[in-house]
PDB file of N, CA and C in Angstrom:
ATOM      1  N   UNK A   1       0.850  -1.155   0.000  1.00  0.00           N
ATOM      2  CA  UNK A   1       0.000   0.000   0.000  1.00  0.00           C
ATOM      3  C   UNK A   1       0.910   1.236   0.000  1.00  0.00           C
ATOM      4  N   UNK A   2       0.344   1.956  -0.943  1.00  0.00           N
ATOM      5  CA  UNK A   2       1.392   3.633  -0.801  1.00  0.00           C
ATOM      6  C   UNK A   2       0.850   4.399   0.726  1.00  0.00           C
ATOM      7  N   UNK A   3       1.624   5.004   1.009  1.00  0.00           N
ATOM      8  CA  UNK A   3       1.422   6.154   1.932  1.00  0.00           C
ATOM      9  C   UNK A   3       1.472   7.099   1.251  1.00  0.00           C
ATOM     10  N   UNK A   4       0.306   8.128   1.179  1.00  0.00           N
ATOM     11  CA  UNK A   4       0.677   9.190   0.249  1.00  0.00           C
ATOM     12  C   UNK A   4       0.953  10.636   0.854  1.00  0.00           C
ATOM     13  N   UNK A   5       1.232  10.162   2.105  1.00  0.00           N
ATOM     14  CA  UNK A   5       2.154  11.825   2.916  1.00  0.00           C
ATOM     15  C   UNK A   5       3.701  10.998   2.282  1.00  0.00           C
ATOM     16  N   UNK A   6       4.052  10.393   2.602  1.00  0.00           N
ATOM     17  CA  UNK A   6       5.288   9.628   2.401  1.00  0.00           C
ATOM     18  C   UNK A   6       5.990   9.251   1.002  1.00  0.00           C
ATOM     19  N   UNK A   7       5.205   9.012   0.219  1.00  0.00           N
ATOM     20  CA  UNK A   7       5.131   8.336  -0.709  1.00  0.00           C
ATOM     21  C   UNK A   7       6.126   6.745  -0.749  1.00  0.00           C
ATOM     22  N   UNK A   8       5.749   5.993   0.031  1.00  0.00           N
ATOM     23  CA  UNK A   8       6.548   5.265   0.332  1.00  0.00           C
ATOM     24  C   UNK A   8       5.640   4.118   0.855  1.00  0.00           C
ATOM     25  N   UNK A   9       5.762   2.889   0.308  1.00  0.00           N
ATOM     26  CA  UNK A   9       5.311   1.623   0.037  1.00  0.00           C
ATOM     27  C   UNK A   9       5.512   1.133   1.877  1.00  0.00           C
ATOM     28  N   UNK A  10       4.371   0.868   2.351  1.00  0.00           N
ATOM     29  CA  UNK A  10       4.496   0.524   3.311  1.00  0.00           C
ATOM     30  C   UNK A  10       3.279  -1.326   3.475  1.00  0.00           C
ATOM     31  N   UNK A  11       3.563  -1.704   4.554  1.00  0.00           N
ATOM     32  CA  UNK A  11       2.169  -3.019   4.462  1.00  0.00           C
ATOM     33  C   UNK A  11       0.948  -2.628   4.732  1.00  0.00           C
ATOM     34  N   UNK A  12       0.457  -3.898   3.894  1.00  0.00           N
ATOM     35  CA  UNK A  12      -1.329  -3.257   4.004  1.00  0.00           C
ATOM     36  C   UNK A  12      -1.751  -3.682   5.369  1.00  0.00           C
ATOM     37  N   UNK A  13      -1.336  -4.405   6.115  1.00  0.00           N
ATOM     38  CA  UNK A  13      -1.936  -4.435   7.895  1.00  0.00           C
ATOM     39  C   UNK A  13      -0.592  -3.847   8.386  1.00  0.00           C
ATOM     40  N   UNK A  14      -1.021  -2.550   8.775  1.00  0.00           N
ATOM     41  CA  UNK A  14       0.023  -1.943   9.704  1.00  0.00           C
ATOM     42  C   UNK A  14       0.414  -1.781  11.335  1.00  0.00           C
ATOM     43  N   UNK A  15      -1.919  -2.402  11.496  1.00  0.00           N
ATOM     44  CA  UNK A  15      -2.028  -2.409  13.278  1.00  0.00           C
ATOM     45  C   UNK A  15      -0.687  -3.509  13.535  1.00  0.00           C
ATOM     46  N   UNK A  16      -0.218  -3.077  14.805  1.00  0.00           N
ATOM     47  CA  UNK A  16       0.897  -3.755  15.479  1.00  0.00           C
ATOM     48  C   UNK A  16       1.716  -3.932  15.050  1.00  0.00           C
ATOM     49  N   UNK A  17       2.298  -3.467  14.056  1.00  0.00           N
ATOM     50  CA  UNK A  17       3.273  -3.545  13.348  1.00  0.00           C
ATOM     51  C   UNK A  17       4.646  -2.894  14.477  1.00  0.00           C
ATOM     52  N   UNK A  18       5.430  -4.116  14.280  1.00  0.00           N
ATOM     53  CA  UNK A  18       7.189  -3.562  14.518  1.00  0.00           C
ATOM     54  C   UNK A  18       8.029  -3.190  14.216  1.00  0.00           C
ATOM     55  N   UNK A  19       8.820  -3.174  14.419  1.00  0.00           N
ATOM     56  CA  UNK A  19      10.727  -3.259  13.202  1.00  0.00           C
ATOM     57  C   UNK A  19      11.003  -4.286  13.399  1.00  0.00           C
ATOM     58  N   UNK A  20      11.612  -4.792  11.968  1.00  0.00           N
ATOM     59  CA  UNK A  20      11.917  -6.489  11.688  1.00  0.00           C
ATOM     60  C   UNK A  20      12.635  -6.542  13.087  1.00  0.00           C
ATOM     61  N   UNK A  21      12.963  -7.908  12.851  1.00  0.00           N
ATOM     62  CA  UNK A  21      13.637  -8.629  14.003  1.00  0.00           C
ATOM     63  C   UNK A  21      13.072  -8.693  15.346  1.00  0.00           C
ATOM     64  N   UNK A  22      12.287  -7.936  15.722  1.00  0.00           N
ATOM     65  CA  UNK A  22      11.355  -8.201  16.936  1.00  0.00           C
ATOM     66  C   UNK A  22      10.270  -8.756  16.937  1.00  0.00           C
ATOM     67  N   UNK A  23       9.901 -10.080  17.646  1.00  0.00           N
ATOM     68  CA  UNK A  23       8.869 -10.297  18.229  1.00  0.00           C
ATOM     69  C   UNK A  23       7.938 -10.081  18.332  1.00  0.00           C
ATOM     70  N   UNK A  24       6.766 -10.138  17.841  1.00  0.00           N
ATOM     71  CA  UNK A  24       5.423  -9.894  17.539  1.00  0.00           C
ATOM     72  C   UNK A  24       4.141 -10.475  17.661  1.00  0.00           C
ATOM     73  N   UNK A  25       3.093 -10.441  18.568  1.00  0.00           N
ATOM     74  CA  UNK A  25       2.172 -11.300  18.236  1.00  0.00           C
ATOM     75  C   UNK A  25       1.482 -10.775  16.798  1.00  0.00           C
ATOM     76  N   UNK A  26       0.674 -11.482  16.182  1.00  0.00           N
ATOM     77  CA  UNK A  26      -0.143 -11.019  15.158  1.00  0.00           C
ATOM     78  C   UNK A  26      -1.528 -10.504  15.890  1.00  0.00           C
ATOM     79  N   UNK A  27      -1.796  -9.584  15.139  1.00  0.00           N
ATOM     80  CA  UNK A  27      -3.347  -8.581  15.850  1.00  0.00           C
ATOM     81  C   UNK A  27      -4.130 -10.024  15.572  1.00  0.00           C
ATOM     82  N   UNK A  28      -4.842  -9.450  17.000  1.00  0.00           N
ATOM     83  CA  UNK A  28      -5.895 -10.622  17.377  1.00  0.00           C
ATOM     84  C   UNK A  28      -6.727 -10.945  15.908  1.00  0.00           C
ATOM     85  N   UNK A  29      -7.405 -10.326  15.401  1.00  0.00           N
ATOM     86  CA  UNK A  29      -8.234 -10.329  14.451  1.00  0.00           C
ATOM     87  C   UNK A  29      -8.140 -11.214  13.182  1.00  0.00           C
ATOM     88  N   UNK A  30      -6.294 -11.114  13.200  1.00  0.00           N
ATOM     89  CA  UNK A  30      -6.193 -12.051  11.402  1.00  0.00           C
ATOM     90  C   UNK A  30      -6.007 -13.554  12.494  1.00  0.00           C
ATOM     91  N   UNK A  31      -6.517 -14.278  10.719  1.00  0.00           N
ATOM     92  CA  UNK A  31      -6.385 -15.789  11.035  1.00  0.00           C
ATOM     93  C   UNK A  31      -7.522 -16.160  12.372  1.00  0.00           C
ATOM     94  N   UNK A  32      -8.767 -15.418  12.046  1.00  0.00           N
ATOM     95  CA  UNK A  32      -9.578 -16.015  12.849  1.00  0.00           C
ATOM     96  C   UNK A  32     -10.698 -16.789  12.242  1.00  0.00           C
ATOM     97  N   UNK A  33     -10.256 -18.449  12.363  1.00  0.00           N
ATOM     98  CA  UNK A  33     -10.610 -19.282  11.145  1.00  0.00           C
ATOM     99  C   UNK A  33     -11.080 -20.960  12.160  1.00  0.00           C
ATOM    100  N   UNK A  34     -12.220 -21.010  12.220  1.00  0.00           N
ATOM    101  CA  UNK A  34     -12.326 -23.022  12.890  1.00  0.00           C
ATOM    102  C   UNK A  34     -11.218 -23.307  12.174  1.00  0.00           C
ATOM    103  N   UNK A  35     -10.635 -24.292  13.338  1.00  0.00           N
ATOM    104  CA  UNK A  35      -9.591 -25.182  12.706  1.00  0.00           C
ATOM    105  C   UNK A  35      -9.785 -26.324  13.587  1.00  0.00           C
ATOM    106  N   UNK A  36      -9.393 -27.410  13.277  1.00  0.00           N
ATOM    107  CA  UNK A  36      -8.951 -28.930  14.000  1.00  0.00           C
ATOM    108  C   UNK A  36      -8.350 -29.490  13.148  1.00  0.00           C
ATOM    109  N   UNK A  37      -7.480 -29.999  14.073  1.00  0.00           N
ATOM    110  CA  UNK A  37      -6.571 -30.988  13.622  1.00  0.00           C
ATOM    111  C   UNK A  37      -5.752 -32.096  14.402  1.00  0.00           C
ATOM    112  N   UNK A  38      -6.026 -33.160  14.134  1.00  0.00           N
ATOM    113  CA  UNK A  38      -5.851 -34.638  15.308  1.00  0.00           C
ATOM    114  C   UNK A  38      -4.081 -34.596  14.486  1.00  0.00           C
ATOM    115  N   UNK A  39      -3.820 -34.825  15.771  1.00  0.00           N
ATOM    116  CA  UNK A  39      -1.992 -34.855  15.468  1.00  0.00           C
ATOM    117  C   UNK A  39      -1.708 -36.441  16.157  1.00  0.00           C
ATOM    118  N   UNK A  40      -0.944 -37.388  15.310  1.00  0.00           N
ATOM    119  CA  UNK A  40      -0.510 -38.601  16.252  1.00  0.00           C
ATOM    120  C   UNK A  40       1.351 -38.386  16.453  1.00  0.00           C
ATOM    121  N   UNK A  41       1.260 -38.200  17.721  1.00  0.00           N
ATOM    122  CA  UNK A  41       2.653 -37.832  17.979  1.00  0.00           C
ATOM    123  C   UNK A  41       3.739 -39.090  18.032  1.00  0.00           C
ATOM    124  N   UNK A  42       4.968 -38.138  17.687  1.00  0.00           N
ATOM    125  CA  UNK A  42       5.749 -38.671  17.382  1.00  0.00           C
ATOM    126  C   UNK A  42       7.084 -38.180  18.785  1.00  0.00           C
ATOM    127  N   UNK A  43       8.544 -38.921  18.567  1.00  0.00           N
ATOM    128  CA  UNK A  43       9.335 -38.171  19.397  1.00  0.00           C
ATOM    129  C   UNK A  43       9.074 -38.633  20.854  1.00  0.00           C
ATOM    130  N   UNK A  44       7.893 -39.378  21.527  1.00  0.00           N
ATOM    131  CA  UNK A  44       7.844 -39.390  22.729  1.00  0.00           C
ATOM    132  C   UNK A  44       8.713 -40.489  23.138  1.00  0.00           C
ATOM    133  N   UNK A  45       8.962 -40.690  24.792  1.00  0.00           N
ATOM    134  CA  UNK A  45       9.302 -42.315  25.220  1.00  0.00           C
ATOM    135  C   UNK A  45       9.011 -43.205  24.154  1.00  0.00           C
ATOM    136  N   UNK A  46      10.008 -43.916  24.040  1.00  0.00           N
ATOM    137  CA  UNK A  46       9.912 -45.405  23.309  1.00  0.00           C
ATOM    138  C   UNK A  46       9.595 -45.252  21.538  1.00  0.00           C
ATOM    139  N   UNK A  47      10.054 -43.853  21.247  1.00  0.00           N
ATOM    140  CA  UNK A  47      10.224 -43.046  20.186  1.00  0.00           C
ATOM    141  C   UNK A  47      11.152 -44.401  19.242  1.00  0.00           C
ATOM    142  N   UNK A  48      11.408 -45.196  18.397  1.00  0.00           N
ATOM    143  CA  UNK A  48      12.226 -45.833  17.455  1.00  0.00           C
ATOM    144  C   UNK A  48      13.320 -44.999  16.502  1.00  0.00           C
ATOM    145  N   UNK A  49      12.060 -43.717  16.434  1.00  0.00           N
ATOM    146  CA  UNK A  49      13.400 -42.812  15.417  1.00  0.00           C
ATOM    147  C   UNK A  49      13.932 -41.658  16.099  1.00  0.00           C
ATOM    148  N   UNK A  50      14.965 -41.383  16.451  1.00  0.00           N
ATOM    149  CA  UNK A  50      15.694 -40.477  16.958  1.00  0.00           C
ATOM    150  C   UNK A  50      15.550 -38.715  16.083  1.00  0.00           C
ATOM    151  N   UNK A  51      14.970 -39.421  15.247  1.00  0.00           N
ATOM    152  CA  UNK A  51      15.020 -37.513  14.030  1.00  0.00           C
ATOM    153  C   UNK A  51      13.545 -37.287  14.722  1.00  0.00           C
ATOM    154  N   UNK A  52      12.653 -38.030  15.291  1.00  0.00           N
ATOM    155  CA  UNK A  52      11.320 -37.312  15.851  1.00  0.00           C
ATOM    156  C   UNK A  52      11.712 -36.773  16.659  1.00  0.00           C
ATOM    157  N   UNK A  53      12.592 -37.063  17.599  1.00  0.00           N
ATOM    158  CA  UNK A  53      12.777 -36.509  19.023  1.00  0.00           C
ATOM    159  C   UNK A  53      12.035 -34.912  19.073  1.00  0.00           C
ATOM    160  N   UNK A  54      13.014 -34.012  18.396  1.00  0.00           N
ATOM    161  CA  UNK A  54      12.876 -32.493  18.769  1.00  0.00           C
ATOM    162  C   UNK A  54      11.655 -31.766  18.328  1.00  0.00           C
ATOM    163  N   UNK A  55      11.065 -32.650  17.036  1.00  0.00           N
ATOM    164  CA  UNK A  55       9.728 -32.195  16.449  1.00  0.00           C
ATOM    165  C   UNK A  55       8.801 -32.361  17.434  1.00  0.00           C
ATOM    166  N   UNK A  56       8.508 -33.889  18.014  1.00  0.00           N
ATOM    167  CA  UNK A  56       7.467 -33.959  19.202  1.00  0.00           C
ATOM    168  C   UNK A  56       7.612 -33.326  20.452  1.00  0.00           C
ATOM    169  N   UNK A  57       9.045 -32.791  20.391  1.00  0.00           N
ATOM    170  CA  UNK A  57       9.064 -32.227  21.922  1.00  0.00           C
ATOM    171  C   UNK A  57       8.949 -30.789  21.921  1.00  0.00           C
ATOM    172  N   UNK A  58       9.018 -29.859  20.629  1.00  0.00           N
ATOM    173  CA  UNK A  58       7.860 -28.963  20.315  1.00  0.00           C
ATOM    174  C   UNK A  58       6.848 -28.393  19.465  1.00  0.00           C
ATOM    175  N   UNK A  59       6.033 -29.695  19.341  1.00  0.00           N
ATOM    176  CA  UNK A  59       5.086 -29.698  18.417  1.00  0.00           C
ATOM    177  C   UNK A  59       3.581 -28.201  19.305  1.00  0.00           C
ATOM    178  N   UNK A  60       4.278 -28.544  20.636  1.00  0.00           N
ATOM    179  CA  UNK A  60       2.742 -28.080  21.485  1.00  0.00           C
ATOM    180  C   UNK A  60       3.073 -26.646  21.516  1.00  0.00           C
ATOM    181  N   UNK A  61       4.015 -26.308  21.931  1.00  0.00           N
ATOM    182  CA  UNK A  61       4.748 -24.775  21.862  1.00  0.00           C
ATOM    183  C   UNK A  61       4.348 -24.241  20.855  1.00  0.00           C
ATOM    184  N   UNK A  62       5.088 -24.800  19.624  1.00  0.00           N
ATOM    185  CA  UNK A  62       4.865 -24.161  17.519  1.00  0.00           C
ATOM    186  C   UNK A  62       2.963 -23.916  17.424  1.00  0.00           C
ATOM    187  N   UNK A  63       2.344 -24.892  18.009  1.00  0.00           N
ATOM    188  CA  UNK A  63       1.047 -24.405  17.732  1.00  0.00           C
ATOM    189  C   UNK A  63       0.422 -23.791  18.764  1.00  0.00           C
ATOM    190  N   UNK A  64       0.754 -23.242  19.692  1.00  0.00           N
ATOM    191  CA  UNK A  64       0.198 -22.402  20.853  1.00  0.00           C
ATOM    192  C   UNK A  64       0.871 -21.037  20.557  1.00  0.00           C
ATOM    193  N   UNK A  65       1.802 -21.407  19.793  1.00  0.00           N
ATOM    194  CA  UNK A  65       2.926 -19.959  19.501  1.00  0.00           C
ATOM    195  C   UNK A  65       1.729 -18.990  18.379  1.00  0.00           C
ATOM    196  N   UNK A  66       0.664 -20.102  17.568  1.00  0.00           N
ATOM    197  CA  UNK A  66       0.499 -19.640  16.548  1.00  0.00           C
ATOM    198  C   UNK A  66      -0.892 -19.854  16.926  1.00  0.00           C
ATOM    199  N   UNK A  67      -1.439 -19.488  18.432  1.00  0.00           N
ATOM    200  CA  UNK A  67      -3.042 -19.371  18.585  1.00  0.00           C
ATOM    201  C   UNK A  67      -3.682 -21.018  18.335  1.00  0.00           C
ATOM    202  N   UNK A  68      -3.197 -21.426  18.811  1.00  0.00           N
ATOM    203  CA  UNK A  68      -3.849 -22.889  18.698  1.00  0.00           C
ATOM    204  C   UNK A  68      -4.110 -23.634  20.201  1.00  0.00           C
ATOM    205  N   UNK A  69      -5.316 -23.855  20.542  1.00  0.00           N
ATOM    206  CA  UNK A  69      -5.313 -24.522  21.622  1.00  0.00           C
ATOM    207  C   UNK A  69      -5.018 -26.289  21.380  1.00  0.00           C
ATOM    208  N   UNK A  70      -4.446 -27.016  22.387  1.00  0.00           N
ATOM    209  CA  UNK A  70      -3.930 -27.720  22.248  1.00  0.00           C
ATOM    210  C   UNK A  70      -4.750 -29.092  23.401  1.00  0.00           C
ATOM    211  N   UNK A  71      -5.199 -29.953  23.328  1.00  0.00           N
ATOM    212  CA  UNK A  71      -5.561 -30.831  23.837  1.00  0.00           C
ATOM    213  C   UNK A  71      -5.347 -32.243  23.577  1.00  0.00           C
ATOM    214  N   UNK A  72      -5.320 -33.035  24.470  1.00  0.00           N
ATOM    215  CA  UNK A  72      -4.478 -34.278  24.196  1.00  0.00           C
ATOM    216  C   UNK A  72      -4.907 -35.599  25.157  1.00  0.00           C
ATOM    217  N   UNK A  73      -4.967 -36.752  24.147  1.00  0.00           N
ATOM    218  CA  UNK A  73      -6.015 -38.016  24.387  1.00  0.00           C
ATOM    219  C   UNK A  73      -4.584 -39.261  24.516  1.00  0.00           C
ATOM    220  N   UNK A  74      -4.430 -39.560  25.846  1.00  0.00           N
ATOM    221  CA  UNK A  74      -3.477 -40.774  25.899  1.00  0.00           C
ATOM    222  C   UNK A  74      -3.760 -42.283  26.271  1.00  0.00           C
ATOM    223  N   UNK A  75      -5.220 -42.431  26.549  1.00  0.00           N
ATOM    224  CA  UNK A  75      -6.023 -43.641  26.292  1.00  0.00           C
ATOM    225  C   UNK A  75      -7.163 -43.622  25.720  1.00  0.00           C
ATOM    226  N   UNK A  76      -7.507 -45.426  25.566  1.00  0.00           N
ATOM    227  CA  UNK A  76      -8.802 -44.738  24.279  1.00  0.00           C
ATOM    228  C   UNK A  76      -9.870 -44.791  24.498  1.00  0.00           C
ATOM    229  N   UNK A  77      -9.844 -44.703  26.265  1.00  0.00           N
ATOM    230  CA  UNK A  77     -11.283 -44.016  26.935  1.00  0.00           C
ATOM    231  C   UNK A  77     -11.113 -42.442  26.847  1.00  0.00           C
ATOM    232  N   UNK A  78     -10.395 -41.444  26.881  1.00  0.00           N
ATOM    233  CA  UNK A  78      -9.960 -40.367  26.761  1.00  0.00           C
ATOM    234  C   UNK A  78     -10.210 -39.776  25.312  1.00  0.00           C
ATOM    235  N   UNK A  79     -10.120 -40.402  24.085  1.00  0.00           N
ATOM    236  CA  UNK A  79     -10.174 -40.101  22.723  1.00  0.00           C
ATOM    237  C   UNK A  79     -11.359 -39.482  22.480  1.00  0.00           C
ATOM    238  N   UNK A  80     -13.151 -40.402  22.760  1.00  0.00           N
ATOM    239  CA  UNK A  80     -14.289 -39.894  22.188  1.00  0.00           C
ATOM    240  C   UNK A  80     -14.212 -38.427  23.488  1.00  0.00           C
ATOM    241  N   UNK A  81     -14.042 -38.448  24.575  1.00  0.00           N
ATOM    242  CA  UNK A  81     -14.484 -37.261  24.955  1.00  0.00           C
ATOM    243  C   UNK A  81     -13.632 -35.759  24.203  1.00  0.00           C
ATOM    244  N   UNK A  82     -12.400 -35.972  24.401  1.00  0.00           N
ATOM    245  CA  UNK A  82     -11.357 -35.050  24.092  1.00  0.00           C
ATOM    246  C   UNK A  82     -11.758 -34.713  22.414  1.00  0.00           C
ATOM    247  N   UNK A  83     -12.143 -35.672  21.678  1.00  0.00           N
ATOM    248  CA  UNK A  83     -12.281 -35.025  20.443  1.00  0.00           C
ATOM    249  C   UNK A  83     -13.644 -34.591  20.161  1.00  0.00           C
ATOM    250  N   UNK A  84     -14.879 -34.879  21.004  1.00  0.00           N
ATOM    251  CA  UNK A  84     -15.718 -34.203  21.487  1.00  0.00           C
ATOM    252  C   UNK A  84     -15.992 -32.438  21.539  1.00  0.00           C
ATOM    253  N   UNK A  85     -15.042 -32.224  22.530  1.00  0.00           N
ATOM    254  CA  UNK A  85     -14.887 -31.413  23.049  1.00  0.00           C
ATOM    255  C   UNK A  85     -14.232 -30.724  22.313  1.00  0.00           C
ATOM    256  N   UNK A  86     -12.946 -31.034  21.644  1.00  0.00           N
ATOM    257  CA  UNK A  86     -12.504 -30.619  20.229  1.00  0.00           C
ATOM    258  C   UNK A  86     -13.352 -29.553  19.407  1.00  0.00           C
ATOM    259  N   UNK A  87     -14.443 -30.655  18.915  1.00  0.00           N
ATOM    260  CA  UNK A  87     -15.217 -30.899  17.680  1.00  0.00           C
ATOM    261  C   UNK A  87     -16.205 -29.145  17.901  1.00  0.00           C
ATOM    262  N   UNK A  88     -16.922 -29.358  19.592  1.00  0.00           N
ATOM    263  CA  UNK A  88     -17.604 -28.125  19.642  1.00  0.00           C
ATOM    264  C   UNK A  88     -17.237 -27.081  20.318  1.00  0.00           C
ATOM    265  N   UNK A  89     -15.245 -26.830  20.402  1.00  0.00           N
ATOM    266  CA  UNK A  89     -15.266 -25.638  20.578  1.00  0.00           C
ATOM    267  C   UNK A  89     -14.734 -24.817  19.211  1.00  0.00           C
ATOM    268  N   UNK A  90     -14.918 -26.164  17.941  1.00  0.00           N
ATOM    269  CA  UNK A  90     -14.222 -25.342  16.594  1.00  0.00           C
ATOM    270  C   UNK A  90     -15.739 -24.936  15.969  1.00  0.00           C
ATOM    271  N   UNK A  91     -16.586 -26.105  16.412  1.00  0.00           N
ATOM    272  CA  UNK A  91     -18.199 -25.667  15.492  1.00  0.00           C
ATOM    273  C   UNK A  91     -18.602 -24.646  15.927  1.00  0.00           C
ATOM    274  N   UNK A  92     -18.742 -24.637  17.365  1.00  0.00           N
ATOM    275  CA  UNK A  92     -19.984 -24.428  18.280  1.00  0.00           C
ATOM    276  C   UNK A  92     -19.241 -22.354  17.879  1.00  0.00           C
ATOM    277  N   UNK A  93     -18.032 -22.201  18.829  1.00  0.00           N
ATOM    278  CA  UNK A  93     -17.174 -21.465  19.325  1.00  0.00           C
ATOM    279  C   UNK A  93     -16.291 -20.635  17.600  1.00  0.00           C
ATOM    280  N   UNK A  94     -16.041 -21.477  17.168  1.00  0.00           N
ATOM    281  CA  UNK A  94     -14.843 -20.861  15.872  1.00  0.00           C
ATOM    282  C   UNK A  94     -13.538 -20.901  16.655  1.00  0.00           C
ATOM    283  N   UNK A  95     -13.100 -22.225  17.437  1.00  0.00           N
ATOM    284  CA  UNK A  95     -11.536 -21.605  17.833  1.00  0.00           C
ATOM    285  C   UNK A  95     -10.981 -22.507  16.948  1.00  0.00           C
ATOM    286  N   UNK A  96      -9.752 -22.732  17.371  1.00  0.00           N
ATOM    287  CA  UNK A  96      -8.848 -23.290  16.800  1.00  0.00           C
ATOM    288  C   UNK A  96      -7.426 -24.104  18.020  1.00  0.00           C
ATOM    289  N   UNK A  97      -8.264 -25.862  17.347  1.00  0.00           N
ATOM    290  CA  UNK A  97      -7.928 -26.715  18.273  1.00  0.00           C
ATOM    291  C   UNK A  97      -6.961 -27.935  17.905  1.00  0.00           C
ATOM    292  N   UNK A  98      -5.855 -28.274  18.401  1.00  0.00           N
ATOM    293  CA  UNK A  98      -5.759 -29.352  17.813  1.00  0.00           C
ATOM    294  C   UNK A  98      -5.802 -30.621  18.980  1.00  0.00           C
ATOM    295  N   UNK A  99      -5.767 -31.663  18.784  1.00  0.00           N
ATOM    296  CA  UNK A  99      -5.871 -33.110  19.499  1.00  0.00           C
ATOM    297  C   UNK A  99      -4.580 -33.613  19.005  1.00  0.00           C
ATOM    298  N   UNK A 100      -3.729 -33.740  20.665  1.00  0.00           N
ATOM    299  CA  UNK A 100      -2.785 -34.734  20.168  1.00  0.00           C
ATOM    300  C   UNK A 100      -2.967 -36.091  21.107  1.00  0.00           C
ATOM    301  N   UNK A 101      -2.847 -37.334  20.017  1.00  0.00           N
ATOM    302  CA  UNK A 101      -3.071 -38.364  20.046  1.00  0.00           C
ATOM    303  C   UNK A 101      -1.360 -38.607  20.459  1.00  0.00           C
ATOM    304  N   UNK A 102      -1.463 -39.369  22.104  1.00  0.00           N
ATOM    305  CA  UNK A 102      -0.626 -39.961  22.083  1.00  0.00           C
ATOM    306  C   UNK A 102       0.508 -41.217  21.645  1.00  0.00           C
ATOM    307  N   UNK A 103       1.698 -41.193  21.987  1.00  0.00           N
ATOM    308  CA  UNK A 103       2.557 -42.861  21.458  1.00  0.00           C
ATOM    309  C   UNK A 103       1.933 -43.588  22.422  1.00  0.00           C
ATOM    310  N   UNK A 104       1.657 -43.243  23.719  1.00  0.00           N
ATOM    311  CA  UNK A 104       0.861 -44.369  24.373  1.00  0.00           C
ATOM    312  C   UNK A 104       0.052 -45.072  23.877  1.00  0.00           C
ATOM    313  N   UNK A 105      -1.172 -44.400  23.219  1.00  0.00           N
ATOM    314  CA  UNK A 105      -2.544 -44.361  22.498  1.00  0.00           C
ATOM    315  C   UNK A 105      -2.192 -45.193  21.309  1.00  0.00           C
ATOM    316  N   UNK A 106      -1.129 -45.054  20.816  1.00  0.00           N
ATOM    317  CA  UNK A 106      -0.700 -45.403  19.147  1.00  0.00           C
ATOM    318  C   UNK A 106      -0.172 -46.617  19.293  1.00  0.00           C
ATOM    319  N   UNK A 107       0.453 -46.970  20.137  1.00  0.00           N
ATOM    320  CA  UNK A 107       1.266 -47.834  20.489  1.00  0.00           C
ATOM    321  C   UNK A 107       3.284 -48.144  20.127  1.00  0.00           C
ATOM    322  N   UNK A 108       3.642 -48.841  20.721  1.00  0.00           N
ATOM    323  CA  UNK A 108       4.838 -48.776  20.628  1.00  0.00           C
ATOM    324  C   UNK A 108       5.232 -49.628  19.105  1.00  0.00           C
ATOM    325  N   UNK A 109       6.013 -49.175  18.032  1.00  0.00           N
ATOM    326  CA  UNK A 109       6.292 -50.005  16.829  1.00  0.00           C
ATOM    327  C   UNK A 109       7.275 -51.024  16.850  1.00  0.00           C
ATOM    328  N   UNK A 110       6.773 -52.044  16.402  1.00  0.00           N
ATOM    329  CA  UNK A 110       8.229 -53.055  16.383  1.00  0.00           C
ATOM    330  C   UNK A 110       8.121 -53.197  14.970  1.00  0.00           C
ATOM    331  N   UNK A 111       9.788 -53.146  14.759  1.00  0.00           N
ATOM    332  CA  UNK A 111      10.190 -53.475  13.226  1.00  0.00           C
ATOM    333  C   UNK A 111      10.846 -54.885  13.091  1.00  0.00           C
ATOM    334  N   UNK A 112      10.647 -55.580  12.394  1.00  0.00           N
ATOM    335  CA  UNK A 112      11.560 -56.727  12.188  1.00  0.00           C
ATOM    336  C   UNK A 112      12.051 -56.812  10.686  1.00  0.00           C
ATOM    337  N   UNK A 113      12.819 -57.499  10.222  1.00  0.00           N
ATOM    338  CA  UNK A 113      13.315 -57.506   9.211  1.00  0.00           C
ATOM    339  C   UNK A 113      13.135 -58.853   8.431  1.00  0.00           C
ATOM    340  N   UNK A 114      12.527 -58.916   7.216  1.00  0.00           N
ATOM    341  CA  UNK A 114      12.224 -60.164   6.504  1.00  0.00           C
ATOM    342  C   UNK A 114      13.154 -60.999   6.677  1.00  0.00           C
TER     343      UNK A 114
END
């Protein structure tokens, strides 16, 4: 967008705007969108691959960083309520939720080799 005291190309959302390199939340307003999304985690105890490690150990942070509430089902009496509850605070509400499905829940993988 021009500024036309300025004449000088500035962004078209300017509320809250910083100087690069600092820290910023985004104005409440953008990205206000239902979302869900069932996550089966990776990286925990009894993890097989060592490259999950650092992804699962901040998968919950990266989406709370980015307005996401975060809830999480580690047996599978725990699953119908939690995604329940999920389901009508994205319908009912408009937030934005995700479900993480535990390695407990998933179970532990064994590989064998033909």
């Amino acid at each position: 967008m021009l500024d036309t005291q300025t004449s000088r190309l500035v962004p078209a959302v300017t509320e809250g705007y910083q100087a690069p390199g600092r820290r910023r939340e985004p104005p409440s307003h953008m990205c206000q969108f239902p979302f869900l999304t069932l996550v089966t985690m990776r990286g925990e105890p009894a993890e097989f691959n060592p490259w999950q490690g650092p992804m699962g150990r901040t998968t919950q942070q990266a989406l709370e960083l980015m307005g996401i509430a975060v809830l999480r089902a580690d047996t599978s009496e725990e699953v119908e309520e939690t995604v329940e509850a999920a389901l009508d605070s994205v319908c009912e509400a408009g937030e934005r939720v995700a479900v993480f499905l535990g390695q407990k829940l998933i179970g532990r993988r064994k590989w064998e080799r033909d």
